[in-house]
C-alpha atoms as a PDB file:
ATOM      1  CA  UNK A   1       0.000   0.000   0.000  1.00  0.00           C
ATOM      2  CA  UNK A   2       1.231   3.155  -1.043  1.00  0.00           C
ATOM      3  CA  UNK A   3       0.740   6.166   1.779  1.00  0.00           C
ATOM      4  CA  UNK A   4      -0.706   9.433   0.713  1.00  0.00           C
ATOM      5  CA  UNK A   5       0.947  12.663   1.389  1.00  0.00           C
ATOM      6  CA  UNK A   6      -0.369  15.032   3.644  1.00  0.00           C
ATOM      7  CA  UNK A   7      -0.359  17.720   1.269  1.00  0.00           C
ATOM      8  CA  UNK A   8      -2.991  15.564  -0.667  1.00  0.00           C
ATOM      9  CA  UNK A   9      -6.770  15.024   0.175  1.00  0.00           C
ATOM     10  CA  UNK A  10      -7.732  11.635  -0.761  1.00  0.00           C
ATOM     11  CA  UNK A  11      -9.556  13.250  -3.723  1.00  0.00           C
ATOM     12  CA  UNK A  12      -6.731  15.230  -5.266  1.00  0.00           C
ATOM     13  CA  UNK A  13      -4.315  11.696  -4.619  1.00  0.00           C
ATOM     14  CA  UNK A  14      -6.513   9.678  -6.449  1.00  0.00           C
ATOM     15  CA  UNK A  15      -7.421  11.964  -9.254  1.00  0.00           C
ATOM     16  CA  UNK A  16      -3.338  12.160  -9.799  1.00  0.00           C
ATOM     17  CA  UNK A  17      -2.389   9.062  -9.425  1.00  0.00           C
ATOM     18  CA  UNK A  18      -5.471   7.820 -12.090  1.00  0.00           C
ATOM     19  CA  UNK A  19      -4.008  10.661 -14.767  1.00  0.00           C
ATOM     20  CA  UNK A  20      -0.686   9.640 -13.921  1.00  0.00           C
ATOM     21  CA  UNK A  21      -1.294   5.930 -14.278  1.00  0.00           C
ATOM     22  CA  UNK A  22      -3.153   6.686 -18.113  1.00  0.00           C
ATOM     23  CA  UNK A  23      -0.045   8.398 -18.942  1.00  0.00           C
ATOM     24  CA  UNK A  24       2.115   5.786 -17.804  1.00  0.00           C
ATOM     25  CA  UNK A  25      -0.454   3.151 -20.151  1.00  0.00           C
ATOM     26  CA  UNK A  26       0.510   5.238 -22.730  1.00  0.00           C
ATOM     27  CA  UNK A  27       3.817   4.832 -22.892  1.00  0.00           C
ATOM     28  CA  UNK A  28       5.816   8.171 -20.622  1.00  0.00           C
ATOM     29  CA  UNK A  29       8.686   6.896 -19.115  1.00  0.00           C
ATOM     30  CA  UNK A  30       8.329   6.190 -15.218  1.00  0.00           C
ATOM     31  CA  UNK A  31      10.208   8.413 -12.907  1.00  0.00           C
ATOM     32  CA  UNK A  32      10.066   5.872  -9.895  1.00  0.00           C
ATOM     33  CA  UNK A  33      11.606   2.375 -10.254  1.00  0.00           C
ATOM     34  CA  UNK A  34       9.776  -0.913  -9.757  1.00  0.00           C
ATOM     35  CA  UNK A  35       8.165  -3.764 -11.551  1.00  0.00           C
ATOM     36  CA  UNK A  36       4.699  -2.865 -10.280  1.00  0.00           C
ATOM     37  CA  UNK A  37       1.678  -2.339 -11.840  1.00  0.00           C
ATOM     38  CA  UNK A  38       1.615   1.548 -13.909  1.00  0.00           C
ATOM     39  CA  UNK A  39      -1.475   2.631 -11.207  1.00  0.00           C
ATOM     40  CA  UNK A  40       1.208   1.334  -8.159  1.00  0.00           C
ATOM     41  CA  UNK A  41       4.168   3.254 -10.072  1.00  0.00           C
ATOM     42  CA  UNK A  42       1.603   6.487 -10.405  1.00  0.00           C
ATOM     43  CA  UNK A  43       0.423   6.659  -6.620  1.00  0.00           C
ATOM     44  CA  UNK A  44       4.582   5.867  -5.712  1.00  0.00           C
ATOM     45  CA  UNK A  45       5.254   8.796  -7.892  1.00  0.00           C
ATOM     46  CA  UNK A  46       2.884  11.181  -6.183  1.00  0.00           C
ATOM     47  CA  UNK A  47       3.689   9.827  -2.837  1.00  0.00           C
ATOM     48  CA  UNK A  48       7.555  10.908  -3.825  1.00  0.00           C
ATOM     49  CA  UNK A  49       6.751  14.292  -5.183  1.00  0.00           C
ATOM     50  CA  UNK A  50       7.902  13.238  -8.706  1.00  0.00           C
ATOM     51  CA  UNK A  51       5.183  14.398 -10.079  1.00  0.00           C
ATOM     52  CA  UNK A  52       2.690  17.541  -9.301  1.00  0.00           C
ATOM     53  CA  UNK A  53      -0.740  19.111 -10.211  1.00  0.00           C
ATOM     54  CA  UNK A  54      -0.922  22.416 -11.912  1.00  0.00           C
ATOM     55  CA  UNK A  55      -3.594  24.478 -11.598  1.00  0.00           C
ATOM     56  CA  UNK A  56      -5.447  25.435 -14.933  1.00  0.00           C
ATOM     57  CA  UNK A  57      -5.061  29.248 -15.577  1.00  0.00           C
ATOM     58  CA  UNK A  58      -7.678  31.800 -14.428  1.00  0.00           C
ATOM     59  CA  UNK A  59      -9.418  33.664 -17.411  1.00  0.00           C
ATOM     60  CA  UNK A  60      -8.737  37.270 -17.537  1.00  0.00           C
ATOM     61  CA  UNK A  61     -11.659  39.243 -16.345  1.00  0.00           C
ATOM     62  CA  UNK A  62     -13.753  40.381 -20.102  1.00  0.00           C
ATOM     63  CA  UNK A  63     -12.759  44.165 -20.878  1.00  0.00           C
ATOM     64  CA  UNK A  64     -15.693  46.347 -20.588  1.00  0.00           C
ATOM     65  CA  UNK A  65     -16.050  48.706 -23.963  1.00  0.00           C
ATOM     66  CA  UNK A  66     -15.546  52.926 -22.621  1.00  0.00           C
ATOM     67  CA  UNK A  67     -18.967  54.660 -23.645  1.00  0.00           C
END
């Protein structure tokens, strides 16, 4: 069993790990070693910080036209 970081909810760990572990199916190169399973080698790779979420960017507020 893999332990989730603190910094994590079990939501966000979860949510990572599963994007992670459809990369991984798709061929990206693992940053952790092991012979595991690619969802055990996504949650090890959160859990180690080897990989991180990025927030999507905010929109700019719209620009009002000057009347």
């Amino acid at each position: 069993m893999v332990k989730r970081p603190e910094t994590f909810n079990q939501f966000e760990f979860v949510v990572l790990s599963g994007l992670r572990a459809a990369q991984l199916t798709r061929g990206c190169t693992p940053r952790v070693a092991g012979t595991h399973k690619s969802i055990v080698i996504a949650q090890m790779e959160v859990a180690a910080n080897k990989v991180s979420r990025m927030m999507p960017p905010q929109p700019a507020a719209p620009v009002l036209p000057i009347e």
